[in-house]
C-alpha atoms as a PDB file:
ATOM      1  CA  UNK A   1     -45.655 -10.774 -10.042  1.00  0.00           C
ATOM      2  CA  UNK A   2     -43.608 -11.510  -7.041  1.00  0.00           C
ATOM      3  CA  UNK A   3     -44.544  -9.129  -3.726  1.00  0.00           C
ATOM      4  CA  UNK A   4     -40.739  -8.319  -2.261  1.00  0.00           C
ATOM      5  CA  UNK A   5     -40.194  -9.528   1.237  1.00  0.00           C
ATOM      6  CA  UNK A   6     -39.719  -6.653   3.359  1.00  0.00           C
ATOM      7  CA  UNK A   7     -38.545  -8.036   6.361  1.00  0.00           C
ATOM      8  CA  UNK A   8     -35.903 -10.065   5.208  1.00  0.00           C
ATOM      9  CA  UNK A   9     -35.126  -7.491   2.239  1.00  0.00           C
ATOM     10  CA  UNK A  10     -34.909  -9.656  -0.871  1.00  0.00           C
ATOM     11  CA  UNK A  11     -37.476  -8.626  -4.013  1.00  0.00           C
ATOM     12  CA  UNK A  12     -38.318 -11.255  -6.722  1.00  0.00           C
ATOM     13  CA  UNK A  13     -36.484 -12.507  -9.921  1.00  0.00           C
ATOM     14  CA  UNK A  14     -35.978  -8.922 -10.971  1.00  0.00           C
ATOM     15  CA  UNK A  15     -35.463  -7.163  -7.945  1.00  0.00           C
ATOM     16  CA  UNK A  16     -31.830  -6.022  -6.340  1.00  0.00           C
ATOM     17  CA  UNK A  17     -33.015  -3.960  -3.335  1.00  0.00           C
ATOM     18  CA  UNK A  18     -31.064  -7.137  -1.020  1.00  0.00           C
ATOM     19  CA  UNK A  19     -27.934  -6.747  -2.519  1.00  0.00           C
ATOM     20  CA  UNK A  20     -25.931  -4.087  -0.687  1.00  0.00           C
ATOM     21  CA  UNK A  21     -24.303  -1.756  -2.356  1.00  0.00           C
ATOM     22  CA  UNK A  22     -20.851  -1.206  -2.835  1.00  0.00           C
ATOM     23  CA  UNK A  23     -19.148   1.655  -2.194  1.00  0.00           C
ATOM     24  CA  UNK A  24     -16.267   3.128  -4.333  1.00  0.00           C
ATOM     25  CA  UNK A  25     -13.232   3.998  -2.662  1.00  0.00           C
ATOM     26  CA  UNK A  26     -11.288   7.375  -3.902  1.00  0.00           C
ATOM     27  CA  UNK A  27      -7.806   7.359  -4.124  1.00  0.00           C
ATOM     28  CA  UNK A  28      -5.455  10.418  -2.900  1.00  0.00           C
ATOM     29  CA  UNK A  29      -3.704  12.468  -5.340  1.00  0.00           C
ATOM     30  CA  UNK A  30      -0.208  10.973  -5.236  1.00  0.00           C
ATOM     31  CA  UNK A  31       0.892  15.237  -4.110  1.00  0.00           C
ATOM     32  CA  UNK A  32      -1.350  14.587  -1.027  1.00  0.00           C
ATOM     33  CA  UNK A  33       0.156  11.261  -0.466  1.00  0.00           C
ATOM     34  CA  UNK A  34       3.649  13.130  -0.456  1.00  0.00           C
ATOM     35  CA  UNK A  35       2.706  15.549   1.494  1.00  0.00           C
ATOM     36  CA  UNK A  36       1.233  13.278   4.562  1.00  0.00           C
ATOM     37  CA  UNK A  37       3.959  11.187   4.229  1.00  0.00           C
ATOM     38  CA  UNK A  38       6.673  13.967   4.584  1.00  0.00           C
ATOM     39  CA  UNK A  39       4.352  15.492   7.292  1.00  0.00           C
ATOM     40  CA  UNK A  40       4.195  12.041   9.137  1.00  0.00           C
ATOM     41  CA  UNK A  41       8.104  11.434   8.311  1.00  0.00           C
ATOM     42  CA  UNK A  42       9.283  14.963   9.964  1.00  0.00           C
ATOM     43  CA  UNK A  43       6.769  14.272  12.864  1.00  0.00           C
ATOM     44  CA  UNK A  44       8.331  10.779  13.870  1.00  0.00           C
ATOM     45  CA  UNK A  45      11.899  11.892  13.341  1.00  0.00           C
ATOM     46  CA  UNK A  46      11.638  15.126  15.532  1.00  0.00           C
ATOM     47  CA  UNK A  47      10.434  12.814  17.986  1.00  0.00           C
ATOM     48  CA  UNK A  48      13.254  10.209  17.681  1.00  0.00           C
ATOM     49  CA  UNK A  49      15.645  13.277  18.113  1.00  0.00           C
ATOM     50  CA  UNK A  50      13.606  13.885  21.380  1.00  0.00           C
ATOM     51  CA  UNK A  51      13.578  10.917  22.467  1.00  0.00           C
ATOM     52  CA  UNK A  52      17.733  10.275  22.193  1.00  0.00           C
ATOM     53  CA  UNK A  53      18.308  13.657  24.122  1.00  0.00           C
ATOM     54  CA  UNK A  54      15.641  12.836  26.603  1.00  0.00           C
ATOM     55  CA  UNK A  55      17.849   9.562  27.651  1.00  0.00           C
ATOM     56  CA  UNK A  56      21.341  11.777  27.072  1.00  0.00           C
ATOM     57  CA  UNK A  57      19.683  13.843  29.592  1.00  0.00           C
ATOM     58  CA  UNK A  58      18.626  11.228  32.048  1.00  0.00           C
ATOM     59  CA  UNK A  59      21.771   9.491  31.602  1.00  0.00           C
ATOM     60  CA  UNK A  60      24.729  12.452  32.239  1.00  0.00           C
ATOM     61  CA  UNK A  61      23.730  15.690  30.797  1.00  0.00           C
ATOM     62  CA  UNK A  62      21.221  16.629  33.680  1.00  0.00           C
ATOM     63  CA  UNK A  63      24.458  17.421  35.629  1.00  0.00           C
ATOM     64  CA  UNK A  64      26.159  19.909  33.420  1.00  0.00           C
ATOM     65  CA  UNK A  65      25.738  23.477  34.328  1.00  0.00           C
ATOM     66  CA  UNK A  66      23.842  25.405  31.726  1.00  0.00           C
ATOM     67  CA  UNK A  67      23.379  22.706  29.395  1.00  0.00           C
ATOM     68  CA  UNK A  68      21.664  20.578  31.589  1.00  0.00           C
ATOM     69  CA  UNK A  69      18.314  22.712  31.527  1.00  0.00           C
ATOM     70  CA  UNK A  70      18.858  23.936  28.137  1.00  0.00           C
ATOM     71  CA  UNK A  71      18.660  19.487  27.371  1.00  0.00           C
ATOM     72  CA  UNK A  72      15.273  19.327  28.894  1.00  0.00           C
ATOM     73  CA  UNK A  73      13.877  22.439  26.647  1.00  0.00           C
ATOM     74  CA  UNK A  74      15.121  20.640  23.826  1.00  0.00           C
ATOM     75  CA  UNK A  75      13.452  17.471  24.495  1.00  0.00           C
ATOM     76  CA  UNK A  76      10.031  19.423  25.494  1.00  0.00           C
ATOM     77  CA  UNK A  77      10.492  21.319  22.155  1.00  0.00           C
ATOM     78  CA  UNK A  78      11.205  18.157  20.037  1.00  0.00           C
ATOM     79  CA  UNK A  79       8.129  16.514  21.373  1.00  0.00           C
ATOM     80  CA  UNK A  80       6.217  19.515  21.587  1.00  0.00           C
ATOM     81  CA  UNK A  81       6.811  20.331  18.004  1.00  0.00           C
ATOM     82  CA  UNK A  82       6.380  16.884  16.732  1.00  0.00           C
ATOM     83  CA  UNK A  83       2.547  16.591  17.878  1.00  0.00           C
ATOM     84  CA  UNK A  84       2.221  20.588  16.686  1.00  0.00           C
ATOM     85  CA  UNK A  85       3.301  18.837  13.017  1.00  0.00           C
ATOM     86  CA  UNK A  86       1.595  15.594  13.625  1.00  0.00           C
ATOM     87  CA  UNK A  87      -1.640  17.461  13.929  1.00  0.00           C
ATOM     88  CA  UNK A  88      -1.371  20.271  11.323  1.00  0.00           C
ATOM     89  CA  UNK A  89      -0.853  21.000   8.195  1.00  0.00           C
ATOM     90  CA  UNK A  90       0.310  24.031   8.633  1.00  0.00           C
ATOM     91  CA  UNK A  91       3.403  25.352   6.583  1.00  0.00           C
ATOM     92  CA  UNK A  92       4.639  27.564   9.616  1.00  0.00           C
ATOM     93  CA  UNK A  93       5.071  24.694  11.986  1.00  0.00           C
ATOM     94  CA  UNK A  94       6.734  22.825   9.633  1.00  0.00           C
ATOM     95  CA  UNK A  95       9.176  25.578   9.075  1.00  0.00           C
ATOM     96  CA  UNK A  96       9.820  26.020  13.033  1.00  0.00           C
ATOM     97  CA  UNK A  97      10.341  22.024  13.341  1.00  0.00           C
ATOM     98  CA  UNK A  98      12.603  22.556  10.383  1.00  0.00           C
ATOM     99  CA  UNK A  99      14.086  25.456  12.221  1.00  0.00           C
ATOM    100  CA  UNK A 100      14.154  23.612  15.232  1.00  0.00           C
ATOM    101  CA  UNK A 101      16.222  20.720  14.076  1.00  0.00           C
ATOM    102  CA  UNK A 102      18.616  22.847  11.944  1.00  0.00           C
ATOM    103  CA  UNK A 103      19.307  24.411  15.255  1.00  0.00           C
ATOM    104  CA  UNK A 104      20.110  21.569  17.562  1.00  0.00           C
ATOM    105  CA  UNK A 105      22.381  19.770  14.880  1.00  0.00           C
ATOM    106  CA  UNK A 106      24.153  23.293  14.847  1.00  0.00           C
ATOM    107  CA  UNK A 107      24.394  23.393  18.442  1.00  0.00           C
ATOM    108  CA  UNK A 108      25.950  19.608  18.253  1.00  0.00           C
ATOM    109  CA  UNK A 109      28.648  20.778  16.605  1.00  0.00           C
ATOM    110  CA  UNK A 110      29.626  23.783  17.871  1.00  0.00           C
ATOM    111  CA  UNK A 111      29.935  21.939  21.010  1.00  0.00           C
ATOM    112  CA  UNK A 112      32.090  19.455  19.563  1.00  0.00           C
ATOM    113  CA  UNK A 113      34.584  21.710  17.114  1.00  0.00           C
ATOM    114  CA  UNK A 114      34.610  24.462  19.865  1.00  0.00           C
ATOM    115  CA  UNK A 115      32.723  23.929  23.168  1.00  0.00           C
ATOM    116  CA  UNK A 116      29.413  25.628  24.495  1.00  0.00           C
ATOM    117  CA  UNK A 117      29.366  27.109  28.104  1.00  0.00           C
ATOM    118  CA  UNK A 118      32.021  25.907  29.099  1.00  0.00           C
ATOM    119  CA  UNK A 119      31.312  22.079  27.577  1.00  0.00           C
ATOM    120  CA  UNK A 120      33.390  20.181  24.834  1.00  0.00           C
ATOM    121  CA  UNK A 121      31.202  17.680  23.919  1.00  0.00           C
ATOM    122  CA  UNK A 122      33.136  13.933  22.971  1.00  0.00           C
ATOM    123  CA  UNK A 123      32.055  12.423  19.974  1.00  0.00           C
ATOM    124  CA  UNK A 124      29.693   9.808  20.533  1.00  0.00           C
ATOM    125  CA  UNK A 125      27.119   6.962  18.276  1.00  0.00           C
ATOM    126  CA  UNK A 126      24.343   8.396  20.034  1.00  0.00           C
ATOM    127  CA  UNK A 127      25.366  12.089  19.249  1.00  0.00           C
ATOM    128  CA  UNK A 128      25.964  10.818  15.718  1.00  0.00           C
ATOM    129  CA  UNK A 129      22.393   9.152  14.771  1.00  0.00           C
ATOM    130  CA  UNK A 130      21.219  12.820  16.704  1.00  0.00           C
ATOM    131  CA  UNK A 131      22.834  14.252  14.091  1.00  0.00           C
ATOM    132  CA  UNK A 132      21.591  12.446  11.186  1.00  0.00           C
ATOM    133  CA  UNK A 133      18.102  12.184  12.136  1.00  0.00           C
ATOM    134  CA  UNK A 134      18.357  16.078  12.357  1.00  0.00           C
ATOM    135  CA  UNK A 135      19.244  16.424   9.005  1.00  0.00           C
ATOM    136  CA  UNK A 136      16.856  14.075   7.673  1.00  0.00           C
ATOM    137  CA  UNK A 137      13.956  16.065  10.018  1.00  0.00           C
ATOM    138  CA  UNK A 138      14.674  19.075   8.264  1.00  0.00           C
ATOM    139  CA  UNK A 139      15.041  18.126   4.709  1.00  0.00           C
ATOM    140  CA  UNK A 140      11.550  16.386   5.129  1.00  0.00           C
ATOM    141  CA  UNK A 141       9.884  19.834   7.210  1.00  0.00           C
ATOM    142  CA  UNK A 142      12.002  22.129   5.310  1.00  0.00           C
ATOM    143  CA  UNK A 143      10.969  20.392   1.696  1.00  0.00           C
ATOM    144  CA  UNK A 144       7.366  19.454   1.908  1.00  0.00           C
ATOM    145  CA  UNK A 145       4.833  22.244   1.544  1.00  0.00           C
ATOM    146  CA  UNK A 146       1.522  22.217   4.021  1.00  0.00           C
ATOM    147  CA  UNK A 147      -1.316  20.138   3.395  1.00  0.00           C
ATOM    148  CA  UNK A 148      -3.987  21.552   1.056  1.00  0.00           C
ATOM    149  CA  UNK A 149      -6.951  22.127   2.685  1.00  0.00           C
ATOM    150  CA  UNK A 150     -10.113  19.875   2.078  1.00  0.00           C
ATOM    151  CA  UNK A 151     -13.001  20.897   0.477  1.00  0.00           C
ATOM    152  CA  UNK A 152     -15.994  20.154   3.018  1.00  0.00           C
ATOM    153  CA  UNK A 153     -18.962  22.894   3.147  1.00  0.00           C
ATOM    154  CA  UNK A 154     -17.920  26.564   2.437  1.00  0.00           C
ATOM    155  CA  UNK A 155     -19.209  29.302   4.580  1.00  0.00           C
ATOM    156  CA  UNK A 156     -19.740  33.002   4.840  1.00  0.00           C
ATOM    157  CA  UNK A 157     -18.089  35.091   7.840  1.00  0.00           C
ATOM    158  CA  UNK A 158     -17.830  39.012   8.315  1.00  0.00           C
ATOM    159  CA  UNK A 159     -14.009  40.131   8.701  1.00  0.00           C
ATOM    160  CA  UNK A 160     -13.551  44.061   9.004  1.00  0.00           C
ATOM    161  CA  UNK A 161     -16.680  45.075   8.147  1.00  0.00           C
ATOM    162  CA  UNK A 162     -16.805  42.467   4.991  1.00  0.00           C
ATOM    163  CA  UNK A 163     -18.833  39.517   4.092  1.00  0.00           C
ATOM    164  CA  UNK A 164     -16.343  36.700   2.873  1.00  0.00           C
ATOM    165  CA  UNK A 165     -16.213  33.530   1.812  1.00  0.00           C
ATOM    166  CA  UNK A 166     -14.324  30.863   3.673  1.00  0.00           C
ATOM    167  CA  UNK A 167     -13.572  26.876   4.120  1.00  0.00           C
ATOM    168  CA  UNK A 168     -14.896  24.696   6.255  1.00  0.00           C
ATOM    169  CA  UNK A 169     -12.834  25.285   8.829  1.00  0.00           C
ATOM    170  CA  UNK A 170     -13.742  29.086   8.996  1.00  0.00           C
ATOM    171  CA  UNK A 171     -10.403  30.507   7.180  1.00  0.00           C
ATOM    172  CA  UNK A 172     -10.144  32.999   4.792  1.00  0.00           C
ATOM    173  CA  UNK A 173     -10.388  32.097   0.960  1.00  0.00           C
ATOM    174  CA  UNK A 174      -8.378  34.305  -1.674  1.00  0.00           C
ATOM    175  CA  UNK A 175      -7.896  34.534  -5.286  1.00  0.00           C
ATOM    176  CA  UNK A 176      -4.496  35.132  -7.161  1.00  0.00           C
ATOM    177  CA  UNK A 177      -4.660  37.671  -9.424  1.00  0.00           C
ATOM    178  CA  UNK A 178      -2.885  35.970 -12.841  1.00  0.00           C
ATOM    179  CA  UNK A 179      -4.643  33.155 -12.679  1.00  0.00           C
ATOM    180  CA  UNK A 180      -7.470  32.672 -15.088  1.00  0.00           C
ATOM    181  CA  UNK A 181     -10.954  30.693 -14.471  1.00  0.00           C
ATOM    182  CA  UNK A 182      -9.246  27.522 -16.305  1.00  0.00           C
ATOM    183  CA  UNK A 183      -6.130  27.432 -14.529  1.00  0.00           C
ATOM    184  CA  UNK A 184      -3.919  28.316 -11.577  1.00  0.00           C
ATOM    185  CA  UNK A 185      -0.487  30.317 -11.622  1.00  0.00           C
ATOM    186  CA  UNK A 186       0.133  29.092  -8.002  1.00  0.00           C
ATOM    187  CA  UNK A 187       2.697  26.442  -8.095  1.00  0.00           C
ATOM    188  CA  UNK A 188       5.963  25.127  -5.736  1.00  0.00           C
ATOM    189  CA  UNK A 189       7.087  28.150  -3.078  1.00  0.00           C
ATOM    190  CA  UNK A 190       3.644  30.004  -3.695  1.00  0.00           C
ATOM    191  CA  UNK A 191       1.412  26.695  -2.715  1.00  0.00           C
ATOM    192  CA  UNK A 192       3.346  26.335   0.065  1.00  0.00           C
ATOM    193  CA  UNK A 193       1.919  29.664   1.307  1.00  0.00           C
ATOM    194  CA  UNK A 194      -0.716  29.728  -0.346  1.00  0.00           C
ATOM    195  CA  UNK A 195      -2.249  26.115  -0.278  1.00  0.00           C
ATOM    196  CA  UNK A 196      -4.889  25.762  -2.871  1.00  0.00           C
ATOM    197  CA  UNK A 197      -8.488  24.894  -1.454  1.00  0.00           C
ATOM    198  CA  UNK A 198      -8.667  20.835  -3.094  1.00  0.00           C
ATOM    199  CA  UNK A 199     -11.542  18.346  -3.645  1.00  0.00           C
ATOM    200  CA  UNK A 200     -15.074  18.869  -3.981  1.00  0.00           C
ATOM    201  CA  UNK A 201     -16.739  21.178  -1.395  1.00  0.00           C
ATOM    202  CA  UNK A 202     -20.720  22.044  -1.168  1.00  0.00           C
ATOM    203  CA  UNK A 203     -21.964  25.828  -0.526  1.00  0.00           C
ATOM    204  CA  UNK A 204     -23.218  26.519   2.734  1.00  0.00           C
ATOM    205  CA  UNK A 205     -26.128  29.202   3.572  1.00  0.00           C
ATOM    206  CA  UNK A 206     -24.790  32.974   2.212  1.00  0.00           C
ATOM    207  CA  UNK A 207     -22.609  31.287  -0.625  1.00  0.00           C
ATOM    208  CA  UNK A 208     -24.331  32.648  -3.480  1.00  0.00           C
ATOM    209  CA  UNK A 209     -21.689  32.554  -6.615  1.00  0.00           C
ATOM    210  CA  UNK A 210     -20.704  29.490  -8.378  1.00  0.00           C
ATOM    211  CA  UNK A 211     -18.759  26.937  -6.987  1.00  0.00           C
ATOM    212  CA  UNK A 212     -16.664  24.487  -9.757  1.00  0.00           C
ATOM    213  CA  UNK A 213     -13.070  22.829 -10.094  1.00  0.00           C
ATOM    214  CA  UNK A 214     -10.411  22.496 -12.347  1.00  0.00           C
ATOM    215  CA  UNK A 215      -7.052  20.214 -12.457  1.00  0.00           C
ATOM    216  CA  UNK A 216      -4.193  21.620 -11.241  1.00  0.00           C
ATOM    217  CA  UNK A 217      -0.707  20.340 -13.171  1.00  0.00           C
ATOM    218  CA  UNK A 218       0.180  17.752 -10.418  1.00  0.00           C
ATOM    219  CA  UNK A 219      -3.603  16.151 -10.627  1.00  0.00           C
ATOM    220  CA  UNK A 220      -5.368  17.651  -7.870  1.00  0.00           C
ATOM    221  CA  UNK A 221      -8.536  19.278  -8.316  1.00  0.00           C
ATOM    222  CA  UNK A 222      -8.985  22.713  -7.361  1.00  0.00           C
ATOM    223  CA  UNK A 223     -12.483  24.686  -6.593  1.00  0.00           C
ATOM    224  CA  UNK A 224     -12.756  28.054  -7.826  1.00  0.00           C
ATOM    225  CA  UNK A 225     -15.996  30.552  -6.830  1.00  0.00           C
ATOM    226  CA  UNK A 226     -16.969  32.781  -9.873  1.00  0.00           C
ATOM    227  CA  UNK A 227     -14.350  31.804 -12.311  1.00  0.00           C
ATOM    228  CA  UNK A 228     -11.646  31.958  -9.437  1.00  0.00           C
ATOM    229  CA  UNK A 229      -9.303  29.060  -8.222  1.00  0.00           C
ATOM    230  CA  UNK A 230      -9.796  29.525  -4.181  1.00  0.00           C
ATOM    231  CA  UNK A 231      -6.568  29.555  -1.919  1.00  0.00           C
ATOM    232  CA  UNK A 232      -6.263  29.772   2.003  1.00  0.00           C
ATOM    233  CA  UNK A 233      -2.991  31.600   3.147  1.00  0.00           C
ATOM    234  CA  UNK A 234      -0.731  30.492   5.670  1.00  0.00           C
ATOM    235  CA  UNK A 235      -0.193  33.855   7.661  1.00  0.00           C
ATOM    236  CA  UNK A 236      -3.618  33.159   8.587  1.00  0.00           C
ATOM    237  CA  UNK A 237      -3.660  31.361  11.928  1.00  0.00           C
ATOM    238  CA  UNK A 238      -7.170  30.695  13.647  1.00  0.00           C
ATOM    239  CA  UNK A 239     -10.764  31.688  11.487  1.00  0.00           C
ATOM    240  CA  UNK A 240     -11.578  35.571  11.495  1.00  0.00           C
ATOM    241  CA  UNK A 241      -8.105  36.885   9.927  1.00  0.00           C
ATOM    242  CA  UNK A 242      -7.358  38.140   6.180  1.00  0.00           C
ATOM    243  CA  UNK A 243      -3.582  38.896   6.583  1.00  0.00           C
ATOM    244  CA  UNK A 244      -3.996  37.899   3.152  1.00  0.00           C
ATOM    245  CA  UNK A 245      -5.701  40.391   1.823  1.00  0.00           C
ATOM    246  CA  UNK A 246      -4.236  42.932  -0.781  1.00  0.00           C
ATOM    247  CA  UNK A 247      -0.999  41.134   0.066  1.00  0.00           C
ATOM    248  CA  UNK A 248       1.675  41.581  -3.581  1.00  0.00           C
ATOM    249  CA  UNK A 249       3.637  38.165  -2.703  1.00  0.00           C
ATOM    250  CA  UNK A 250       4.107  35.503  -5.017  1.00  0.00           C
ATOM    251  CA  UNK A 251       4.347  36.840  -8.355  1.00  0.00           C
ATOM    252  CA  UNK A 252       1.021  38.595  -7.739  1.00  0.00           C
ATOM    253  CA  UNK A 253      -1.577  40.368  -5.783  1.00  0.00           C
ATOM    254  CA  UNK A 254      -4.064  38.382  -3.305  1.00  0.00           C
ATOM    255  CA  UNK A 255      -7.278  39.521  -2.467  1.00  0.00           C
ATOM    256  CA  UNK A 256     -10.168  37.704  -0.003  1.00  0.00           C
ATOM    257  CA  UNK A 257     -12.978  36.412  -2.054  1.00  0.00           C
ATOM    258  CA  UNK A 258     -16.344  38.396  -1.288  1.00  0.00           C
ATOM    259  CA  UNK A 259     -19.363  37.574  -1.138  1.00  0.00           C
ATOM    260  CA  UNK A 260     -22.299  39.785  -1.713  1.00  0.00           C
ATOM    261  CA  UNK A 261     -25.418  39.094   0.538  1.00  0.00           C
END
């Protein structure tokens, strides 16, 4: 019998223990993969869009009464927005960088068909690719729903007097009423506010009920807590809230998942 050498790690003729091991690597749902790269897409083109008016500003439009100043809060927005996006998922940001974009290409042209404050803008290449890049910002904000949240370790928290279950980042969890423990009734508008909670998450202390998944339609996997699929809601804006709750939106009524202590 061979004694294994523990400094140098290796066993004898039988033994493995040197060889590392090798880890598998998990590939992202191709939704998730859409939804980064639509996320990353409106990001970089809001900033583009900021970073044309920025030199139109610099270059001319810092001298025009009015529209001078209202230049600069469009480039502060652009890139202000942009990192807002860049760094969450959330729906409601995207919509206001969609909104945001739909409303500079709007001003454009109403200041070249009829003139704002005064100013008829000329038709220029730079104003053009503006333009375009506007409309291609919005139709990837406008058209790609918020980022599902991550499983991770789900927690307990006490919201108006209740005890209720929430992700790892310490929002809210709902349920949907029509869906059943097998499947989810969530799907296109309604995921976008109401993104459902994806992966494989672990139960923190309080979590009592039982955590499992099941496949949504586009491949994802979804947790649900008692028979359940789990959502977060987009209204929802830093842990504590529940605007959620006993909200009929969606083809449905929402309620916060509770947990009993």
């Amino acid at each position: 019998m061979t004694t294994p050498n523990v400094q140098s790690g290796q066993a004898g003729p039988a033994g493995r223990r040197g060889r590392p091991r090798r880890r598998r690597l998990t590939a992202w749902p191709p939704r998730r993969l859409q939804q980064l790269g639509l996320r990353l897409a409106g990001a970089g083109l809001l900033a583009a869009t900021g970073a044309i008016h920025l030199d139109l500003y610099l270059t001319g439009y810092r001298s025009i009464p009015t529209l001078g100043w209202l230049f600069l809060l469009q480039v502060i927005a652009a890139f202000g927005l942009a990192a807002a996006v860049l760094a969450s998922g959330s729906r409601l940001i995207a919509a206001a960088g969609a909104g945001f974009a739909l409303a500079t290409l709007g001003g454009y042209l109403l200041s070249v068909w009829i003139g704002l404050f005064g100013f008829k803008e000329v038709r220029t290449t730079a104003g053009i690719v503006a333009g375009v890049i506007e409309v291609a910002a919005f139709a990837a904000l406008a058209g790609g729903p918020a980022l599902s949240p991550a499983g991770g370790t789900l927690k307990t928290a006490r919201i108006g007097g209740v005890t209720v279950l929430t992700n790892a980042s310490g929002f809210t969890l709902y349920w949907f009423v029509p869906d059943t423990a097998t499947r989810s009734a969530c799907y296109g508008t309604c995921a976008g506010y109401w993104p459902p909670l994806t992966e494989t998450p672990s139960a923190g202390p309080g979590v009592t009920g039982t955590l499992a998944t099941i496949k949504r339609s586009d491949g994802t996997t979804q947790v649900t807590y008692n028979g359940h699929p789990l959502y977060t809601y987009v209204g929802d804006t830093a842990p504590g809230q529940a605007f959620g709750n006993n909200l009929n939106l969606n083809g449905g009524l929402w309620h916060e998942v509770t947990v009993s202590g």
